[in-house]
N, C-alpha and C. Protein backbone atom coordinates (compact mmCIF):
# COMPACT_ATOMS: atom_id res chain seq x y z
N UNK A 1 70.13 126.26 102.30
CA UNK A 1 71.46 126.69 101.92
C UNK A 1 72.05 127.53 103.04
N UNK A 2 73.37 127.31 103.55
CA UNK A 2 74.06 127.94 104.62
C UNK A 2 74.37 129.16 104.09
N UNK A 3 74.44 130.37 105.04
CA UNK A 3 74.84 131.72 104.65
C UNK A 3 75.98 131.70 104.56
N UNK A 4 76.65 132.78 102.96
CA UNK A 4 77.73 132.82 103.09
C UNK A 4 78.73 133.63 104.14
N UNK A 5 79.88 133.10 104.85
CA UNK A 5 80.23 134.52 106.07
C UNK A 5 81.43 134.89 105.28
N UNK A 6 81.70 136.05 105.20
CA UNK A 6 82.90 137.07 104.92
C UNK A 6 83.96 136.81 105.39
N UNK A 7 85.21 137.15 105.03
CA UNK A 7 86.26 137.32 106.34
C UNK A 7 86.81 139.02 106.94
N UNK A 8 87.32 139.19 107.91
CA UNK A 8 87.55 140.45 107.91
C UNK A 8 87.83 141.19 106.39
N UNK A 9 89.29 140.54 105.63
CA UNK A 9 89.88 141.59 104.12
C UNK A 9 89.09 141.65 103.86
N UNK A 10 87.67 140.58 103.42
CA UNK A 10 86.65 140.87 102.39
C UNK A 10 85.70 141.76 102.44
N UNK A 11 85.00 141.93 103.86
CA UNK A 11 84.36 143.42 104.33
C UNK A 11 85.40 144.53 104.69
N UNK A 12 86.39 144.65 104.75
CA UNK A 12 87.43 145.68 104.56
C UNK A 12 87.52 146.13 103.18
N UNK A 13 87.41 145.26 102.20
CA UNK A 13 87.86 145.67 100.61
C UNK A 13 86.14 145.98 100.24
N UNK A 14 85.36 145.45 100.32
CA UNK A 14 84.08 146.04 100.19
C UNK A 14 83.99 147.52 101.02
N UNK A 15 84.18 147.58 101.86
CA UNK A 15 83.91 149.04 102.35
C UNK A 15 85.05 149.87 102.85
N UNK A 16 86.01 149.96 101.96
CA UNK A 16 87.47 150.28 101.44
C UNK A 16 88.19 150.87 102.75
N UNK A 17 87.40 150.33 103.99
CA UNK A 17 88.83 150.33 105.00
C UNK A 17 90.06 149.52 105.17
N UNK A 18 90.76 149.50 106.73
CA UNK A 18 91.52 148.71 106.78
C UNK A 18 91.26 147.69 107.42
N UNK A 19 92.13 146.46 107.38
CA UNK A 19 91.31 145.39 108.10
C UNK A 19 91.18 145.56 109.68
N UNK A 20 92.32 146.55 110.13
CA UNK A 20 92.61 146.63 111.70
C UNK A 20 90.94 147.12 111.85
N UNK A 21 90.39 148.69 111.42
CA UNK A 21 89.49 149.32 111.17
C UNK A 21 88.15 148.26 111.40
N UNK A 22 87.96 147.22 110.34
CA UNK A 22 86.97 146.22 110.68
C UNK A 22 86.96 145.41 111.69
N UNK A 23 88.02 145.26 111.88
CA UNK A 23 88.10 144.31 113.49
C UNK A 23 88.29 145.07 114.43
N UNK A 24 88.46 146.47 114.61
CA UNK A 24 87.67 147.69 115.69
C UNK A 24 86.28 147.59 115.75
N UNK A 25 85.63 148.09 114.45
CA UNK A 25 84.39 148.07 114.59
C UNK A 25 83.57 146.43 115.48
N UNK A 26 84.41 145.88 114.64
CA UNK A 26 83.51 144.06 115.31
C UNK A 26 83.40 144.49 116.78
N UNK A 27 84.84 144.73 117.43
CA UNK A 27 85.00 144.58 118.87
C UNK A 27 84.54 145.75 119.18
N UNK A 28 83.69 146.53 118.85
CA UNK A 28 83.02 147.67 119.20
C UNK A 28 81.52 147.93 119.11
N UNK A 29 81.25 146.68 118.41
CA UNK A 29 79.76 146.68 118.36
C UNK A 29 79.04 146.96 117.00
N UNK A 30 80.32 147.90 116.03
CA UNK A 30 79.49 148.11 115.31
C UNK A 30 78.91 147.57 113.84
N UNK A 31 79.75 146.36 113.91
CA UNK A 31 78.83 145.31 113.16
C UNK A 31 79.00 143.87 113.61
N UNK A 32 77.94 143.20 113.35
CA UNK A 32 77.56 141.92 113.77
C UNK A 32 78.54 141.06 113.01
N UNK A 33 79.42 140.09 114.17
CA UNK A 33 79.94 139.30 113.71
C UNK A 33 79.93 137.57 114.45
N UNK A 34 80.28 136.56 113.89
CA UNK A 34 80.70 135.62 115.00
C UNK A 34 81.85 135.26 115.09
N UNK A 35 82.57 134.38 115.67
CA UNK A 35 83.68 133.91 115.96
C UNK A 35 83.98 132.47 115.68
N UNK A 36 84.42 132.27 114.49
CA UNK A 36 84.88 130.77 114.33
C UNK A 36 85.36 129.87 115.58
N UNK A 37 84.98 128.27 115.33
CA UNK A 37 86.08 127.59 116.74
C UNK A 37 87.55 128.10 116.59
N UNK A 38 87.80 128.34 115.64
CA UNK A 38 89.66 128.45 116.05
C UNK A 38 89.64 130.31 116.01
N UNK A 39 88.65 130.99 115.93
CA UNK A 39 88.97 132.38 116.97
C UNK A 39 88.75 133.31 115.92
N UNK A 40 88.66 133.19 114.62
CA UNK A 40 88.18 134.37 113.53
C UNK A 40 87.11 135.07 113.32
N UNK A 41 86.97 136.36 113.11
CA UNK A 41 85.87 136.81 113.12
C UNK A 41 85.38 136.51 111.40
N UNK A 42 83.70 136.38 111.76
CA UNK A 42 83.23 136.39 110.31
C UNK A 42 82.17 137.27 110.24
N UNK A 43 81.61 137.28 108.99
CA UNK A 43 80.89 138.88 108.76
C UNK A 43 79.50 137.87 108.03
N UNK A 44 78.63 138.12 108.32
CA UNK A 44 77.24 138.06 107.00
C UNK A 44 77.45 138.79 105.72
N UNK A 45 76.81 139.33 104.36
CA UNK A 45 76.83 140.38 103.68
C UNK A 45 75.28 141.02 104.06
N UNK A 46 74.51 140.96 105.00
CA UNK A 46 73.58 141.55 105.18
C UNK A 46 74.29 142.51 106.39
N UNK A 47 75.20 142.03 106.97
CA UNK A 47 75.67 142.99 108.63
C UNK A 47 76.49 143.99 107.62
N UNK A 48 77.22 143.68 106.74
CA UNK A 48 78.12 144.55 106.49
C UNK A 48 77.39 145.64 105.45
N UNK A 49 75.98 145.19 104.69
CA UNK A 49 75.11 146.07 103.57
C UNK A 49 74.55 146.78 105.48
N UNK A 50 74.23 146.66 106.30
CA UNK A 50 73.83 147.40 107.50
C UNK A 50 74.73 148.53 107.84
N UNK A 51 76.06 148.16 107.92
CA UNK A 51 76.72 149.10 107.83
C UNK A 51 76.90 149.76 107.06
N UNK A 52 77.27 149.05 105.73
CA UNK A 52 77.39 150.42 104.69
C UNK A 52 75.93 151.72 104.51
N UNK A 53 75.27 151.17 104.90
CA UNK A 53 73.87 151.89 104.73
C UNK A 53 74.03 152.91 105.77
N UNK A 54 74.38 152.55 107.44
CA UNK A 54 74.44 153.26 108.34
C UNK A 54 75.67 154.42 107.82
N UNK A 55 77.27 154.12 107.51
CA UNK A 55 77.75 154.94 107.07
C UNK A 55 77.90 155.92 106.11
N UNK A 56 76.72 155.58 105.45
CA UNK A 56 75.97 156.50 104.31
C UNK A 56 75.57 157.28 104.91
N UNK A 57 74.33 157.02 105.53
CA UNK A 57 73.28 158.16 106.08
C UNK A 57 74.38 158.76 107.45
N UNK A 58 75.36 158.79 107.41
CA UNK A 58 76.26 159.57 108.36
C UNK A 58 77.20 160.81 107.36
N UNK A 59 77.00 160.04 106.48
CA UNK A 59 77.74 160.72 105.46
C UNK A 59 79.41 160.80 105.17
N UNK A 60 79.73 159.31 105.24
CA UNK A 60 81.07 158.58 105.57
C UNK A 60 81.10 158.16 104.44
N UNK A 61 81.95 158.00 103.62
CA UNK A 61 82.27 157.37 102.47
C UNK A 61 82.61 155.78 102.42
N UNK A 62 81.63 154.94 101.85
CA UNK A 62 81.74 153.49 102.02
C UNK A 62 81.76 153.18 100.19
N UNK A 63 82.98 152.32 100.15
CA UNK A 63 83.16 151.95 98.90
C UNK A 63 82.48 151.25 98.12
């Protein structure tokens, strides 16, 4: 079974930022994404449970 990938809104509304916010982080490293052929970023729900975990133990509020 193929993994499901996210789109930016959907890890934005899971971890109640904005979408600009998630597509900073992508282009910043700080979560794993790939890039569709026509240029979109997509998310795992294991990269984005990575992050929410990391912004926990920072003590950042993740929705």
């Amino acid at each position: 079974m193929a993994t499901k990938l996210l789109t930016v809104s959907a890890v934005a509304e899971q971890l109640g930022v904005s979408v600009n916010t998630v597509r900073r982080w992508a282009d910043d490293g700080y979560i794993d994404h790939i890039r569709t052929p026509s240029g979109y970023r997509r998310f795992t729900q294991e990269a984005v449970d990575q992050l929410r975990e990391w912004m926990e133990s920072q003590g950042k509020a993740a929705a």
